[in-house]
C-alpha atoms as a PDB file:
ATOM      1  CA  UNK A   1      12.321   6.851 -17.383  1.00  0.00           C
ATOM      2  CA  UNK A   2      12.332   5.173 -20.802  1.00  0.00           C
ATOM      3  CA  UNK A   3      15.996   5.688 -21.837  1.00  0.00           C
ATOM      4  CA  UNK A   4      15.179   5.429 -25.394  1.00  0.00           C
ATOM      5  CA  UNK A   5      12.931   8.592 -25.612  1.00  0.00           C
ATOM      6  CA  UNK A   6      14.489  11.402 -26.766  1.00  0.00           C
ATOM      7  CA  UNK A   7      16.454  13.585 -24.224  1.00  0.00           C
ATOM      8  CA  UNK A   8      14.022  16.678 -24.553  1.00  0.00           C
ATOM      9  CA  UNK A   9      11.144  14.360 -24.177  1.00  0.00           C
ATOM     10  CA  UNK A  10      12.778  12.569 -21.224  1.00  0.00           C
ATOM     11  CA  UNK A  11      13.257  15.980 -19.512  1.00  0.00           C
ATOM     12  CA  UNK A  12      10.116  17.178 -20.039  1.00  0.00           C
ATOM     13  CA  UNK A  13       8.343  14.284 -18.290  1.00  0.00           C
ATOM     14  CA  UNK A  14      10.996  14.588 -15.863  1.00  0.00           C
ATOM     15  CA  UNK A  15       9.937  18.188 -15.000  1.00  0.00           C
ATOM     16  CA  UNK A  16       5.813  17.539 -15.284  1.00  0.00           C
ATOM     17  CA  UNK A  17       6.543  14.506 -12.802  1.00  0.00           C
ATOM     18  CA  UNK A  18       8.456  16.267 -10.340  1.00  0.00           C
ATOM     19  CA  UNK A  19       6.094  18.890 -10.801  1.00  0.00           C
ATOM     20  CA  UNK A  20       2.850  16.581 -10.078  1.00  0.00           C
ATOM     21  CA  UNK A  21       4.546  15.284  -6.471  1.00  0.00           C
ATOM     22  CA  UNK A  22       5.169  18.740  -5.892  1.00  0.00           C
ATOM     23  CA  UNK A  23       1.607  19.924  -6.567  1.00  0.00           C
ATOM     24  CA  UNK A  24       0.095  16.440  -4.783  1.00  0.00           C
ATOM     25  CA  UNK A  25       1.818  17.199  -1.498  1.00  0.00           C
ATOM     26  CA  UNK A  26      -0.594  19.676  -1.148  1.00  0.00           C
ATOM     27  CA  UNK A  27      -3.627  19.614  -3.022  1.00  0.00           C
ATOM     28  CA  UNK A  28      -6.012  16.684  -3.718  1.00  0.00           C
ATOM     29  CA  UNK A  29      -5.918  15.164  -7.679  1.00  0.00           C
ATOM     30  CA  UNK A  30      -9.043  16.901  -8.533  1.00  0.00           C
ATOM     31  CA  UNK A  31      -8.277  20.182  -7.264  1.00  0.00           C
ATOM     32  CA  UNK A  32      -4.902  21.368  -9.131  1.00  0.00           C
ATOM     33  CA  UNK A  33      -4.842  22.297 -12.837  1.00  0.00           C
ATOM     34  CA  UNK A  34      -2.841  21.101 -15.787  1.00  0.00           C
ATOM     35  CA  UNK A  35      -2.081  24.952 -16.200  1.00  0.00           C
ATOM     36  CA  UNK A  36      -0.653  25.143 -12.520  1.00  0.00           C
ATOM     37  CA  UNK A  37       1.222  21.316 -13.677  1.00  0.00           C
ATOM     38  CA  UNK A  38       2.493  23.153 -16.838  1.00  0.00           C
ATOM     39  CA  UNK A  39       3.829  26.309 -14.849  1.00  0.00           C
ATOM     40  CA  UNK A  40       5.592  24.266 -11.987  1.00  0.00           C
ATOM     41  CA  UNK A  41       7.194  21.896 -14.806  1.00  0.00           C
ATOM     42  CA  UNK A  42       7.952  25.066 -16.970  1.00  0.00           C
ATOM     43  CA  UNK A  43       6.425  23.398 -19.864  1.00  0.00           C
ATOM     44  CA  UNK A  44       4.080  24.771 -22.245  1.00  0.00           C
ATOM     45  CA  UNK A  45       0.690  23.641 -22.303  1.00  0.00           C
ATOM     46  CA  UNK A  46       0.617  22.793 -26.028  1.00  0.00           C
ATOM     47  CA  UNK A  47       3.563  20.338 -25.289  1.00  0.00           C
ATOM     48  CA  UNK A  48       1.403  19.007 -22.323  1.00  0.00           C
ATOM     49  CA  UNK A  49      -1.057  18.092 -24.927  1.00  0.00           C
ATOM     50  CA  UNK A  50       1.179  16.977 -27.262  1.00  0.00           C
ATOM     51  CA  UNK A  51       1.823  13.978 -25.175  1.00  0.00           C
ATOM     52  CA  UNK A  52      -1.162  13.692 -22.793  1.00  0.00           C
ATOM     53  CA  UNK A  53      -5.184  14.124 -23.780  1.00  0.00           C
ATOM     54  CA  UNK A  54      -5.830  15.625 -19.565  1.00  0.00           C
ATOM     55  CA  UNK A  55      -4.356  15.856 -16.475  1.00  0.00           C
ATOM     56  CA  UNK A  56      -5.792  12.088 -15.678  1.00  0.00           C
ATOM     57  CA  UNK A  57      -3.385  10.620 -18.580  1.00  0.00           C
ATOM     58  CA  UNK A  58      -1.014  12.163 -17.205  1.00  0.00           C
ATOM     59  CA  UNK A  59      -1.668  10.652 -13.512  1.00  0.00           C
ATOM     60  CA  UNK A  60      -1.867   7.166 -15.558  1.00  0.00           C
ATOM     61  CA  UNK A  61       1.618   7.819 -17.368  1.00  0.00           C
ATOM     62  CA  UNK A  62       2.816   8.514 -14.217  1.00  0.00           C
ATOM     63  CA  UNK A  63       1.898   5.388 -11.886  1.00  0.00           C
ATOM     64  CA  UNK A  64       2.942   3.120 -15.065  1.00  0.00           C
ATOM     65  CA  UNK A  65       6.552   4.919 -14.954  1.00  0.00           C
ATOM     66  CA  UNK A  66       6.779   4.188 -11.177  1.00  0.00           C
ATOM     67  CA  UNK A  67       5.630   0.905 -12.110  1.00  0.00           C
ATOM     68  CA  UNK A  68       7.814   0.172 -14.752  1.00  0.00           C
ATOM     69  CA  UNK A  69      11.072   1.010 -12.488  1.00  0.00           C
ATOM     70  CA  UNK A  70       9.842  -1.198  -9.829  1.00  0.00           C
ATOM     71  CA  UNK A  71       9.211  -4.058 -11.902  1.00  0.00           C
ATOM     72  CA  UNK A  72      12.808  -3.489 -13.385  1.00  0.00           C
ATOM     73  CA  UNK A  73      14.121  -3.136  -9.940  1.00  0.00           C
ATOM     74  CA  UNK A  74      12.555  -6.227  -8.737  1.00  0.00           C
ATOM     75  CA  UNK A  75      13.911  -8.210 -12.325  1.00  0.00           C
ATOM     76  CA  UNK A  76      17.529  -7.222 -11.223  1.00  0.00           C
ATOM     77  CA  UNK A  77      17.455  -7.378  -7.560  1.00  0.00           C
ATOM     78  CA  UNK A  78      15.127 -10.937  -7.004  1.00  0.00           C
ATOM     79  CA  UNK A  79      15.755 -14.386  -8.398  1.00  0.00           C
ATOM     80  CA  UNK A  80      13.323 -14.126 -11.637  1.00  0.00           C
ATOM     81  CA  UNK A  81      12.841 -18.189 -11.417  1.00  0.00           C
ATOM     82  CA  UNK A  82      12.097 -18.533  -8.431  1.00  0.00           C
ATOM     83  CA  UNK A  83       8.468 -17.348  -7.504  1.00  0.00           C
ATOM     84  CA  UNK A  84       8.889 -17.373  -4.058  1.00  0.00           C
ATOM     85  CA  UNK A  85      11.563 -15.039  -3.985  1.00  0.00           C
ATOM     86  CA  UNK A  86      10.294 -12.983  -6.953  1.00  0.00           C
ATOM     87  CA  UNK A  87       6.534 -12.257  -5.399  1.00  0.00           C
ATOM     88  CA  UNK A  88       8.246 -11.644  -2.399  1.00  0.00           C
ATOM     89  CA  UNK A  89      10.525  -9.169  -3.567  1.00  0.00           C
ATOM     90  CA  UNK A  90       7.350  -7.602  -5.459  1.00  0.00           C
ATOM     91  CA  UNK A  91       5.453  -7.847  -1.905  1.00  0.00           C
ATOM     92  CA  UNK A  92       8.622  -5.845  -0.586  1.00  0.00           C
ATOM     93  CA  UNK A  93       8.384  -2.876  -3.401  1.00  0.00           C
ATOM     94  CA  UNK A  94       4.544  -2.723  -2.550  1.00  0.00           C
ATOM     95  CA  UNK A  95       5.273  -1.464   0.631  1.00  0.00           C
ATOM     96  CA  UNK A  96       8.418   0.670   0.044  1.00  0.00           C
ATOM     97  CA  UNK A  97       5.930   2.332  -2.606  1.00  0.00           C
ATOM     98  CA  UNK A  98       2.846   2.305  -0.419  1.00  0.00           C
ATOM     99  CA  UNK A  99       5.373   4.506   2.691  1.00  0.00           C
ATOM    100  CA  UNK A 100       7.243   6.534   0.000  1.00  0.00           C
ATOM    101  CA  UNK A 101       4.266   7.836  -1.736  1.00  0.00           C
ATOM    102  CA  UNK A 102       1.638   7.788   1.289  1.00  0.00           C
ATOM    103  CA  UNK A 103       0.988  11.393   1.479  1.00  0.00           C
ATOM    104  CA  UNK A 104       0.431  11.458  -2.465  1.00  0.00           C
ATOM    105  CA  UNK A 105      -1.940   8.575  -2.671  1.00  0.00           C
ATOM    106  CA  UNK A 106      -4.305  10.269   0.212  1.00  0.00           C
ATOM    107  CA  UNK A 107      -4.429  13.109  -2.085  1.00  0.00           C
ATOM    108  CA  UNK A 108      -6.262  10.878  -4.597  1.00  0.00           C
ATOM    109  CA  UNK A 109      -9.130  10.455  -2.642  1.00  0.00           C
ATOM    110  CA  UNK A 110      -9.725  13.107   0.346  1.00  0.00           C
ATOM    111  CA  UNK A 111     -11.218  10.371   3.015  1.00  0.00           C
ATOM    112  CA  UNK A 112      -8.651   7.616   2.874  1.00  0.00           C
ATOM    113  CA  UNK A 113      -6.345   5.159   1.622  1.00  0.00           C
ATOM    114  CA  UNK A 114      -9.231   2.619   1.380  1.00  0.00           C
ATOM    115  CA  UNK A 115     -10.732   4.503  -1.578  1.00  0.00           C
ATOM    116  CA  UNK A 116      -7.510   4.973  -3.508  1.00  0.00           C
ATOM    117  CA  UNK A 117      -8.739   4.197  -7.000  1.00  0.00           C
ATOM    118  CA  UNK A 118      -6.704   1.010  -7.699  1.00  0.00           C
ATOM    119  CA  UNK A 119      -7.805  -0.056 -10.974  1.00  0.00           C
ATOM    120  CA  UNK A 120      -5.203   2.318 -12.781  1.00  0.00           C
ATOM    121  CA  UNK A 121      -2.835   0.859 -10.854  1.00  0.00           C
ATOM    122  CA  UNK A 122      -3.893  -2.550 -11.517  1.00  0.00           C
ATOM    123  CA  UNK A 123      -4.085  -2.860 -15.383  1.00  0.00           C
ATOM    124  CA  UNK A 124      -0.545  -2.755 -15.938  1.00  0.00           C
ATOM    125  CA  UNK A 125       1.074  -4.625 -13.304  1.00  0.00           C
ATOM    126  CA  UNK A 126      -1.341  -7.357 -13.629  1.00  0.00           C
ATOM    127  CA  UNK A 127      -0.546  -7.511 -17.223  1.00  0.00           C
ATOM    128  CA  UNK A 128       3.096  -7.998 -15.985  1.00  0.00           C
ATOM    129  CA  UNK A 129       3.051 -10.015 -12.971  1.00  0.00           C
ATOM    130  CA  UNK A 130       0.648 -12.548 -15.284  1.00  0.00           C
ATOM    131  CA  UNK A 131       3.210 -12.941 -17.410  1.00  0.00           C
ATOM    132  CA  UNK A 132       5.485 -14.144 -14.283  1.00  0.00           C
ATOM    133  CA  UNK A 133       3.080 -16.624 -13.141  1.00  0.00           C
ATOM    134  CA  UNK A 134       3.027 -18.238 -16.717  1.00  0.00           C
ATOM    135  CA  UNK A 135       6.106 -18.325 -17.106  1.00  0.00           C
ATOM    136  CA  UNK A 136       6.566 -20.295 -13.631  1.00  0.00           C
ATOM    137  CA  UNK A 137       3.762 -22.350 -14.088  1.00  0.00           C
ATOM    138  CA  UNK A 138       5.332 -23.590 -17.467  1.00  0.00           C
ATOM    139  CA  UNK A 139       8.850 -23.894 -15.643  1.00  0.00           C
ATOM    140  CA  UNK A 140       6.691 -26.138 -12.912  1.00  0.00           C
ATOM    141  CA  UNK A 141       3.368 -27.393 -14.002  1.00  0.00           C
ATOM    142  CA  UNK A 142       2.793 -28.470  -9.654  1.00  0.00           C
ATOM    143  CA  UNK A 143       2.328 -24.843  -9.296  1.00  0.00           C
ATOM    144  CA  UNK A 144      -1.106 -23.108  -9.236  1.00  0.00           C
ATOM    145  CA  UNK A 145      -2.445 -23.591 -12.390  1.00  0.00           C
ATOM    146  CA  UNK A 146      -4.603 -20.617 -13.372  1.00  0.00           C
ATOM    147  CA  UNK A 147      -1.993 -17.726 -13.787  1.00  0.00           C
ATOM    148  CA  UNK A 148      -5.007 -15.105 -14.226  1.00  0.00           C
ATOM    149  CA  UNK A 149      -7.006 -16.233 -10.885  1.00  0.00           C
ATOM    150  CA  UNK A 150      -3.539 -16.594  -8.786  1.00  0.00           C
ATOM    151  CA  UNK A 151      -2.588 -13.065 -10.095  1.00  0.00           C
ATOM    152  CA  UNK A 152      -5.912 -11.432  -8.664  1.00  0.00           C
ATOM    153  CA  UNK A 153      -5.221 -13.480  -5.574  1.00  0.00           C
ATOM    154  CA  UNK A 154      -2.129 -11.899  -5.298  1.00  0.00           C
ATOM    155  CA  UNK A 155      -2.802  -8.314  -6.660  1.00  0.00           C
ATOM    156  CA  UNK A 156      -5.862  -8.220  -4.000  1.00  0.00           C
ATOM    157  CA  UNK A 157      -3.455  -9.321  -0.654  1.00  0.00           C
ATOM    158  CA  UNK A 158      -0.550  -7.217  -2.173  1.00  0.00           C
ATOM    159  CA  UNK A 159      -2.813  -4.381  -1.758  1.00  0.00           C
ATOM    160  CA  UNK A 160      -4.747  -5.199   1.420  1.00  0.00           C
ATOM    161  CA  UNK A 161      -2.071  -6.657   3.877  1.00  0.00           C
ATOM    162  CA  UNK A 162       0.457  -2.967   2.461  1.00  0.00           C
ATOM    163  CA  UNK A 163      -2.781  -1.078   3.443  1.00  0.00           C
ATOM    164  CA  UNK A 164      -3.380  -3.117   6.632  1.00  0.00           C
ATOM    165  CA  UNK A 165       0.480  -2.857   7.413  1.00  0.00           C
ATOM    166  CA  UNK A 166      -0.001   0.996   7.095  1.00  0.00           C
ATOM    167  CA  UNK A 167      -2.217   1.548   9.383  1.00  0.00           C
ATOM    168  CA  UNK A 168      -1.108  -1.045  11.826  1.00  0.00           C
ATOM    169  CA  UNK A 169       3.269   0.215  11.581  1.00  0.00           C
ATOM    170  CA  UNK A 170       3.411   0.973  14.805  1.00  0.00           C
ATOM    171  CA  UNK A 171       2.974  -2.643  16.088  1.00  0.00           C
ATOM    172  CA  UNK A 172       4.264  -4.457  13.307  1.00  0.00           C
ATOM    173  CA  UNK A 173       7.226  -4.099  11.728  1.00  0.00           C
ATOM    174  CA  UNK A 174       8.057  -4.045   8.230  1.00  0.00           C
ATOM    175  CA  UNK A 175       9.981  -7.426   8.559  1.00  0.00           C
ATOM    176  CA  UNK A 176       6.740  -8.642  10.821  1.00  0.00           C
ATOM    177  CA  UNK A 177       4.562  -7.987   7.685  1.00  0.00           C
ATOM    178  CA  UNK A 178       7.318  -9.645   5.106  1.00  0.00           C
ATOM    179  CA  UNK A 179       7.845 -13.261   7.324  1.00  0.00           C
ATOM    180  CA  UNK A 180       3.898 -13.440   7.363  1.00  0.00           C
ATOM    181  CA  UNK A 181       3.718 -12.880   3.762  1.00  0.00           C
ATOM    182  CA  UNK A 182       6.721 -15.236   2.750  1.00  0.00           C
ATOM    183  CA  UNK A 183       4.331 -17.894   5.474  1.00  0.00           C
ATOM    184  CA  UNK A 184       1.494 -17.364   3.269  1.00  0.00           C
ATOM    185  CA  UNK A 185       3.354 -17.345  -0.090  1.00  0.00           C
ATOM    186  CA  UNK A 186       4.568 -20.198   0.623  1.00  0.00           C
ATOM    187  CA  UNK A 187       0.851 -22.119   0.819  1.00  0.00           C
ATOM    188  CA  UNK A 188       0.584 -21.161  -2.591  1.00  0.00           C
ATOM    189  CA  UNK A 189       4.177 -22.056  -4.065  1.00  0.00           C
ATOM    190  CA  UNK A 190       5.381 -24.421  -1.755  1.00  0.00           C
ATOM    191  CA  UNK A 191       8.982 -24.721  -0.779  1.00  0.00           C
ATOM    192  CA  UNK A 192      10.395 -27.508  -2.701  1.00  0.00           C
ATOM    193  CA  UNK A 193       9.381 -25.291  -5.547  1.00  0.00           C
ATOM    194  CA  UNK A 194      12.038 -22.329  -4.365  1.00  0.00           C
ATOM    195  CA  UNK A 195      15.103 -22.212  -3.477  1.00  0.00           C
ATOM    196  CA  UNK A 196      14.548 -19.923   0.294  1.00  0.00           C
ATOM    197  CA  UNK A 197      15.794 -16.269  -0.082  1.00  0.00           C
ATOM    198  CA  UNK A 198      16.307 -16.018   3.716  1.00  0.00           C
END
């Protein structure tokens, strides 16, 4: 949570987010209310719409807060020059998120984690991981050279190989799934460009 908000504010999206994983254990995105949201959270609904136009604002707020902490996590836990370790670290988070929040994200969509509707997922970390890959391509002009294009690359196996690794968990581990990733990241950003994690 954004530390600079004020307190009442912080708690109050505190509340209506605890409330929505409450309420999307259960019911699919398009089924619960921003009334039912507002009575879990014990907020009133003109406060609700004080700070959000629906309930699908909301939802957006929401995955760019989850965002935002992982991205922070990853900039204090990974080595932020070296891209190797850094997208691999991200990789990492993409899956801890992907397990964590399963049951929530099949309540998006009813048929499946296929149809999960990525694109508000996408807009801000692609804003943010873009402005990783520039800053290693001007660190290392050898790297690949169209930060834009090697983001969707990356965006677009992020999300399919988590999604594969989800359905396949039972016969590949989550350290399986990494070591093939860090094989393929490192066609891409080759070696004498990192210094290894591992």
């Amino acid at each position: 949570m954004d530390e600079s908000l004020d307190l009442r504010v912080q708690k109050t999206y505190t509340s209506l987010i605890q409330a929505f994983f409450d309420i999307v254990q259960k019911k699919t995105v398009d089924k619960f209310t921003v009334n039912e949201l507002c009575k879990r959270a014990q907020v009133r609904r003109p406060t609700f719409y004080k700070h959000f136009n629906d309930k699908y604002d909301f939802i957006k707020f929401v995955i760019h807060t989850i965002q935002k902490e992982t991205l922070q996590d990853i900039d204090s836990t990974a080595d932020t020059k070296q891209p190797l370790d850094y997208l691999l670290t991200c990789f990492k988070k993409v899956i801890e998120l992907l397990e964590k929040y399963q049951q929530v994200l099949l309540h998006f969509k009813i048929d499946s984690l296929d149809e999960f509707p990525f694109e508000i997922i996408d807009d801000y970390l692609e804003m943010q991981l873009e402005k990783k890959l520039t800053y290693f391509l001007e660190q290392n002009p050898q790297l690949p050279q169209d930060p834009d294009f090697t983001c969707q690359i990356l965006l677009g196996m992020y999300r399919q190989i988590a999604l594969w690794w989800m359905k396949n968990k039972k016969t590949t581990t989550k350290e399986e799934v990494t070591a093939k990733m860090k094989q393929f990241l490192l066609l891409l950003f080759p070696a004498k460009n990192n210094v290894d994690p591992f």
